[in-house]
Protein backbone atom coordinates (compact mmCIF):
# COMPACT_ATOMS: atom_id res chain seq x y z
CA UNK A 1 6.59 1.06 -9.52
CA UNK A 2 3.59 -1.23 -9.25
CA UNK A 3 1.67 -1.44 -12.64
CA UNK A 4 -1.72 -1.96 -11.67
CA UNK A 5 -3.69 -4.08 -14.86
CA UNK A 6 -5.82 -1.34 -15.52
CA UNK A 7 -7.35 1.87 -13.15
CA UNK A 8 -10.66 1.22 -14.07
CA UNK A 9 -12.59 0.49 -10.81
CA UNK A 10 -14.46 -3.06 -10.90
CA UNK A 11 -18.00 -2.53 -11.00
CA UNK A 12 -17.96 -3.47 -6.87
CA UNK A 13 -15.99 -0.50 -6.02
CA UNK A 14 -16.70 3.38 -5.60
CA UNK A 15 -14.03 6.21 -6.30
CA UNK A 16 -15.43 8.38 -3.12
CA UNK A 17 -13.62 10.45 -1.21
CA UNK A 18 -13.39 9.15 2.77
CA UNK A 19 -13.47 12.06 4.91
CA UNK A 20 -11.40 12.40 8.18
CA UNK A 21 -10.68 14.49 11.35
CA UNK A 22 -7.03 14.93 9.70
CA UNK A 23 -7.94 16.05 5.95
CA UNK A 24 -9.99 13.80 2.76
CA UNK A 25 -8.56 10.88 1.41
CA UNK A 26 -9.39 9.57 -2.00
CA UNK A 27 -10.49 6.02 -2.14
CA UNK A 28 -11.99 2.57 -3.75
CA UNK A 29 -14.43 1.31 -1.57
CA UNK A 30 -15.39 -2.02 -2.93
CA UNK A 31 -18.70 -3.74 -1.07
CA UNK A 32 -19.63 -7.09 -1.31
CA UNK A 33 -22.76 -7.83 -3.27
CA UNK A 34 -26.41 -7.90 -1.56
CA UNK A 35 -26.82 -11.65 0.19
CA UNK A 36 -23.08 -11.83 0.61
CA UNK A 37 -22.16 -12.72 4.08
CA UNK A 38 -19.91 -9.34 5.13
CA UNK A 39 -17.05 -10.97 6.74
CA UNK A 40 -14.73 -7.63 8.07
CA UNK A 41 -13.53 -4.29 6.30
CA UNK A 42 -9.91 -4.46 4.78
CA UNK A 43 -7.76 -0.82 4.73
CA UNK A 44 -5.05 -1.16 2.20
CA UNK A 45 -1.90 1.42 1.51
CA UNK A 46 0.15 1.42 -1.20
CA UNK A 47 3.88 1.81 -1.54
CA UNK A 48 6.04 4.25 -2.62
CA UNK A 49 5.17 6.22 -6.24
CA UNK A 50 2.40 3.64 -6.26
CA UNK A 51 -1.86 5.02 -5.32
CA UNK A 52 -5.02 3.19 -4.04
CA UNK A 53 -5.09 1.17 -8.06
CA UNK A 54 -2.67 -0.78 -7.10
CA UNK A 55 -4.76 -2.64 -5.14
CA UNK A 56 -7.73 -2.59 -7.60
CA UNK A 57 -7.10 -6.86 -9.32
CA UNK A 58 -7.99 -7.80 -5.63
CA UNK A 59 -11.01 -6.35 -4.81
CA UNK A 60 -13.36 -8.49 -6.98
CA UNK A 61 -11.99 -11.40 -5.06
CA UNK A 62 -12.21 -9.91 -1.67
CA UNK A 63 -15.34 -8.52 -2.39
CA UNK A 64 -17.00 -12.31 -3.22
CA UNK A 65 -15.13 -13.56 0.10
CA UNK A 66 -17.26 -11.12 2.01
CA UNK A 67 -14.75 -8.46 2.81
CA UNK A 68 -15.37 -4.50 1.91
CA UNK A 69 -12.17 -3.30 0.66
CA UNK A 70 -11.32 0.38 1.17
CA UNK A 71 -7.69 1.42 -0.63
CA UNK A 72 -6.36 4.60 -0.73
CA UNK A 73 -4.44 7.89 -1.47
CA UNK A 74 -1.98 8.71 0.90
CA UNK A 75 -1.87 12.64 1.51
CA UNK A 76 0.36 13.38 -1.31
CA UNK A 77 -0.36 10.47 -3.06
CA UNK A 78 -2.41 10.55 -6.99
CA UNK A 79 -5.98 11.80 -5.95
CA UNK A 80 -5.39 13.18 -2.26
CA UNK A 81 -3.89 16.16 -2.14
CA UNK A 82 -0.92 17.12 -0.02
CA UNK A 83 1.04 20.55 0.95
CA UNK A 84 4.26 21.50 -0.78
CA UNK A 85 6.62 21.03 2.33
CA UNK A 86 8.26 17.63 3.39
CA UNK A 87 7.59 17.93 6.86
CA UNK A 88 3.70 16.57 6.02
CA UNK A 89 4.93 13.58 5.22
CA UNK A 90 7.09 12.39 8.52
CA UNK A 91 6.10 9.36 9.03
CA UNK A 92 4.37 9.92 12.53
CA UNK A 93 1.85 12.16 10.37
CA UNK A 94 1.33 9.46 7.90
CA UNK A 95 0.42 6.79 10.84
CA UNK A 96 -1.73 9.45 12.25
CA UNK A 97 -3.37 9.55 8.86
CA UNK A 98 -4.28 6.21 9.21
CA UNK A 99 -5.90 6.09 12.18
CA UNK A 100 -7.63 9.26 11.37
CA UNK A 101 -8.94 6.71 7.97
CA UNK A 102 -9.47 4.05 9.89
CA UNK A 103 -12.07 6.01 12.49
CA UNK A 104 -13.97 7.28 9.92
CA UNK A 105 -14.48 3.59 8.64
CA UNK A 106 -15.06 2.12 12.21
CA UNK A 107 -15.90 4.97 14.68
CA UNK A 108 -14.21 7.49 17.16
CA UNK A 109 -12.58 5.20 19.88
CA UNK A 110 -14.66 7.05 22.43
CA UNK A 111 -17.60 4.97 20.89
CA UNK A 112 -15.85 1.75 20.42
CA UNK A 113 -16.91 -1.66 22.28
CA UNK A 114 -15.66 -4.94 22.33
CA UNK A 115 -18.15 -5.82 19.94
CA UNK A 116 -17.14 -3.14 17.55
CA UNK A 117 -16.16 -3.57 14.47
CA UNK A 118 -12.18 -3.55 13.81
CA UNK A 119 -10.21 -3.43 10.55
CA UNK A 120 -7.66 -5.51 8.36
CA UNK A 121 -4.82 -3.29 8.05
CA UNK A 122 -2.41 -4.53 4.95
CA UNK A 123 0.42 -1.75 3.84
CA UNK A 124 2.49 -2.64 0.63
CA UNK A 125 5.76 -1.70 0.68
CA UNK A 126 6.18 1.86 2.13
CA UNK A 127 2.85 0.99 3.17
CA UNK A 128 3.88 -1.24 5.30
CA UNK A 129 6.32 0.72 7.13
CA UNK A 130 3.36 3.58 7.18
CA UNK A 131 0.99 0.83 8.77
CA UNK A 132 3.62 -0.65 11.12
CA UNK A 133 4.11 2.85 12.71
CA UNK A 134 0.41 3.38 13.00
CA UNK A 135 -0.46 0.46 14.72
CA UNK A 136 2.82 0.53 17.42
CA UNK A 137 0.41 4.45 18.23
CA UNK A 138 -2.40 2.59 18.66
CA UNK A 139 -2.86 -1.40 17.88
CA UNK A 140 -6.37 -1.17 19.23
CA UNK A 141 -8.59 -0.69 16.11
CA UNK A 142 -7.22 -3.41 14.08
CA UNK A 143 -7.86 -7.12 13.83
CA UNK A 144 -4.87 -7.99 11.95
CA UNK A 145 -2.18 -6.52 10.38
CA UNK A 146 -0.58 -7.64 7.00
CA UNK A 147 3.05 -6.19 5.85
CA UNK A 148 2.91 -7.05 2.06
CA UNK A 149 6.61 -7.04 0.31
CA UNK A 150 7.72 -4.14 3.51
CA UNK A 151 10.64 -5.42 5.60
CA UNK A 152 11.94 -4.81 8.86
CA UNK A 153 14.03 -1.94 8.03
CA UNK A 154 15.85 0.19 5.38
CA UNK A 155 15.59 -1.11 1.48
CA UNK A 156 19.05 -2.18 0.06
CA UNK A 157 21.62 -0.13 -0.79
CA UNK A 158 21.22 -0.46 -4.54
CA UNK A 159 17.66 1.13 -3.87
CA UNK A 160 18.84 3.34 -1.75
CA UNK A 161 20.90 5.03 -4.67
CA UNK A 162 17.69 4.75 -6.66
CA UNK A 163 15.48 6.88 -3.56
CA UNK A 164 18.64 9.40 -4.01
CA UNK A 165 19.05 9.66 -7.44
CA UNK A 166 14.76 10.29 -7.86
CA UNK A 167 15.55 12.83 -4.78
CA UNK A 168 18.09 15.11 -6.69
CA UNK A 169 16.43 14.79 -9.78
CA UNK A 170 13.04 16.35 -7.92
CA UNK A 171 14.90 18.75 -6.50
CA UNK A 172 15.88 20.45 -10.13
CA UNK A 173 13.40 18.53 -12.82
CA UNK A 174 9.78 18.83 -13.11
CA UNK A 175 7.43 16.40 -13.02
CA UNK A 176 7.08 15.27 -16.52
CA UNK A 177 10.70 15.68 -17.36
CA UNK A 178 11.67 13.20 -14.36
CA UNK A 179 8.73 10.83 -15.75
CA UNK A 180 10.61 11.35 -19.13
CA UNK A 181 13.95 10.36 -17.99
CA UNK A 182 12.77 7.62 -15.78
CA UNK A 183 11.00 5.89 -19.15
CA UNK A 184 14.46 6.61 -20.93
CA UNK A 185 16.26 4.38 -18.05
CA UNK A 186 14.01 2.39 -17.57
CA UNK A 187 11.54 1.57 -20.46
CA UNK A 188 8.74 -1.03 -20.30
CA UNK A 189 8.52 -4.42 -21.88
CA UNK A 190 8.18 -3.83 -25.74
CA UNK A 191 4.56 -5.13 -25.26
CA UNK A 192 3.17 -2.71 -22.65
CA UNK A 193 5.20 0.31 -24.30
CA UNK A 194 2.52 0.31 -27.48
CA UNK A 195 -0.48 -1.26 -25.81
CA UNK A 196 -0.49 -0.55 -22.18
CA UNK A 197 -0.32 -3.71 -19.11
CA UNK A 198 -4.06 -4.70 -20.57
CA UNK A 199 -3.43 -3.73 -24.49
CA UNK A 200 -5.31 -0.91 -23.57
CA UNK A 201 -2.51 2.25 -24.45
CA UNK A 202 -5.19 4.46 -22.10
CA UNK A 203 -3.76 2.76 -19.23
CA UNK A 204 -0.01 3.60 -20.21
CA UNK A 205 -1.07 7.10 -19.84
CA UNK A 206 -2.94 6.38 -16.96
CA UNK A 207 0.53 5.75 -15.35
CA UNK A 208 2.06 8.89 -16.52
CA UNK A 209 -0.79 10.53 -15.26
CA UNK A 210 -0.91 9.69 -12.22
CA UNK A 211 2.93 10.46 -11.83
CA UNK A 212 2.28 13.66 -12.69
CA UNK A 213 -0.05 14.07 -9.35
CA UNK A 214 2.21 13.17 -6.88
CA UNK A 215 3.43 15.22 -4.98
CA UNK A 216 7.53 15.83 -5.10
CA UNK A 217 8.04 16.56 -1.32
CA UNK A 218 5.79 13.53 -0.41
CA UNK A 219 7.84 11.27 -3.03
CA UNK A 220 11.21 12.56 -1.74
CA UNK A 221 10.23 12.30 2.33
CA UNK A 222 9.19 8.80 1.88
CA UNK A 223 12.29 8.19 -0.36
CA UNK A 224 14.36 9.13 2.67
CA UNK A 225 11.77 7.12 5.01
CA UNK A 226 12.77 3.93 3.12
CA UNK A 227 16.55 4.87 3.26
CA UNK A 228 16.57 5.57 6.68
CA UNK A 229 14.31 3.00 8.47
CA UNK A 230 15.33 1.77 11.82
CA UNK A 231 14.57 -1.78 12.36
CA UNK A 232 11.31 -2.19 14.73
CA UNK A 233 10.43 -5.32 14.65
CA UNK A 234 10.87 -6.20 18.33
CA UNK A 235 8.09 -2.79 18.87
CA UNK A 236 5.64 -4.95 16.76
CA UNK A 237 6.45 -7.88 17.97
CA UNK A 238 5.14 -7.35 21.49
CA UNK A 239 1.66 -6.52 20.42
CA UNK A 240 -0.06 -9.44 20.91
CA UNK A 241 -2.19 -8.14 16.87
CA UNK A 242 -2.18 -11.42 14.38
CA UNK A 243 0.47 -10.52 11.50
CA UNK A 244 1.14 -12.18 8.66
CA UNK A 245 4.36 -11.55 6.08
CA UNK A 246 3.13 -11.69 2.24
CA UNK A 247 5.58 -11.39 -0.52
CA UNK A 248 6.16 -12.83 -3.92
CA UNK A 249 9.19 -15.54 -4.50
CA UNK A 250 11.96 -12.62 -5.20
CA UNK A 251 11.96 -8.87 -4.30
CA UNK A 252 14.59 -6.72 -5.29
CA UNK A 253 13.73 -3.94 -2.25
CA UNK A 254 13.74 -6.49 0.53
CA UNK A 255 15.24 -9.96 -0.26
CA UNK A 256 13.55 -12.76 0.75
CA UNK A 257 16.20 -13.78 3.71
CA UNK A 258 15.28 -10.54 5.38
CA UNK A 259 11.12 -11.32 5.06
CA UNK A 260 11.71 -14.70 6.28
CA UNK A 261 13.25 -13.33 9.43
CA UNK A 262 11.13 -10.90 9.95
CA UNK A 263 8.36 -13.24 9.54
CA UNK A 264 10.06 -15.60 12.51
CA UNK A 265 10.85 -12.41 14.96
CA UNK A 266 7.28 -11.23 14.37
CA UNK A 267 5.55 -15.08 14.93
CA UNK A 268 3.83 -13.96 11.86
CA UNK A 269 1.95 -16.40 8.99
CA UNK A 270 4.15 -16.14 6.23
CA UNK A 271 2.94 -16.64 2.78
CA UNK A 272 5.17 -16.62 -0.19
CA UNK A 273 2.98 -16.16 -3.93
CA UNK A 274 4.67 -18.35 -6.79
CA UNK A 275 5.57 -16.23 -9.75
CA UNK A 276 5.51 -13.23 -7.68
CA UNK A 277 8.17 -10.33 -7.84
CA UNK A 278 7.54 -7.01 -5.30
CA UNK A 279 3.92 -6.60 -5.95
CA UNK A 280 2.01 -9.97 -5.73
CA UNK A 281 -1.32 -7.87 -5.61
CA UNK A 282 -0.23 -6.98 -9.43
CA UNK A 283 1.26 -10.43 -10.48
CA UNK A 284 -0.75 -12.79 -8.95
CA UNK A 285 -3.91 -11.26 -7.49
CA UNK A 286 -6.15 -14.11 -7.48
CA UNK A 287 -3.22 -16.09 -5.66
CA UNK A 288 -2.70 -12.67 -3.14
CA UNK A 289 -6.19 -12.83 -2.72
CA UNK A 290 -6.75 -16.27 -1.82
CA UNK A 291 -3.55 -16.02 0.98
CA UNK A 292 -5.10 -13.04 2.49
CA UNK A 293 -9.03 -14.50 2.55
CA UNK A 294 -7.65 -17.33 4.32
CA UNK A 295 -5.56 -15.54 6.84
CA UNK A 296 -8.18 -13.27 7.40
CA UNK A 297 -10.66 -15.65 7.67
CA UNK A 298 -8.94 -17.61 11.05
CA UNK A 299 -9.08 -13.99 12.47
């Protein structure tokens, strides 16, 4: 679970809601200041049990680079609500989802021109996999596409058995008492167990909180997503979109091995961030930030 430094917006981004032909979205839209040069619009999903926060240590950077930064809830996902039944969350209505966001940031295609404005897609984790399948629908809105700790295929076993085990307990727990047992298993560092990632304990609750708004049949679809994942790399790797792999230096869901590949069978930029684990946007934002500026930037 990504543990965003706090979810306390930067004073460059909005919590709005982006409204869509497929449903509302909850989002940070982050705009760069007045007599910045705007540079391109960046769409950014977040991974599994993780929500549009995650994102929220890079948008002060991306912001002063001259991006707007729009990240958001997934339908099931924290502050976007989603139905009760797992078939809402296949992953062909997820892409669709997407694209849906992604119009109402850019325009309906029927309206789109060359000289049209086209997005950054990045997808962490899950995300990834969610963004992957919405661009092999349609590559046509996007300038680039950036797969951020998501590999080629299914996570490992070991996580696998993790996906199952949060799956089961869904099925007969609620909510809170999963949250409960998960913190029992699993506790944080000493340090962020009394004060919260920031010292700030409202931000440890901010966590549980937003837990508590997921949706179970959206957590366990995607759990079975990420178990089940077919390797489509060779899809994405005929579109002629720029791509670039970003991870930190280990990652227990995908080892580095398998990003590396995938990085070579996609022709993608690969950037590694020192001192990064699964979430570089959380670890090392300013160093995520710079990798993805710069990438963008050439495109």
């Amino acid at each position: 679970m990504s543990r965003p430094p706090t979810f306390v917006p930067p004073p460059c981004a909005a919590a709005r809601i982006l409204r869509t032909a497929r449903g509302d979205f909850a989002v940070l839209d982050a705009v760069p200041a007045d007599g910045v040069a705007r540079r391109g619009t960046v769409l950014m999903l977040p991974g599994f049990t993780g929500s549009k926060e995650d994102f929220i240590a890079l948008l002060e950077p991306l912001t002063r680079a001259g991006y707007r930064a729009v990240t958001v809830d997934g339908r099931g996902q924290y502050e976007t609500a989603g139905p009760a039944d797992a078939s809402a969350y296949a992953q062909g209505e997820l892409a669709r989802d997407v694209l849906a966001q992604t119009e109402a940031l850019t325009g309906a295609p029927e309206e789109a021109s060359a000289d049209s404005p086209r997005l950054h897609l990045l997808g962490h984790s899950l995300g990834g996999q969610i963004a992957r399948a919405a661009v092999l629908i349609d590559p046509s809105p996007y300038a680039t596409l950036t797969l951020m700790s998501s590999g080629p295929a299914a996570i490992t076993p070991t996580q696998q058995a993790r996906a199952k085990m949060l799956a089961d307990a869904l099925a007969v727990l609620s909510m809170d008492e999963v949250w409960q047992a998960m913190q029992a298993m699993e506790p944080p560092p000493p340090q962020e167990a009394a004060t919260g990632a920031d010292g700030d304990a409202d931000d440890a609750e901010a966590l549980r909180a937003r837990w508590l708004r997921h949706s179970p049949a959206q957590l366990t679809a995607t759990g079975r997503q990420l178990s089940t994942e077919p390797d489509r790399v060779a899809e994405l790797a005929e579109l002629s979109l720029p791509k670039h792999v970003i991870s930190g230096e280990r990652d227990d869901t995908w080892p580095l091995p398998l990003l590396d590949d995938m990085a070579v069978r996609l022709r993608a930029h690969r950037t590694v961030i020192t001192g990064a684990e699964h979430s570089p946007n959380t670890d090392r934002p300013e160093a995520t930030a710079a990798a993805l500026i710069d990438f963008w930037d050439r495109h």
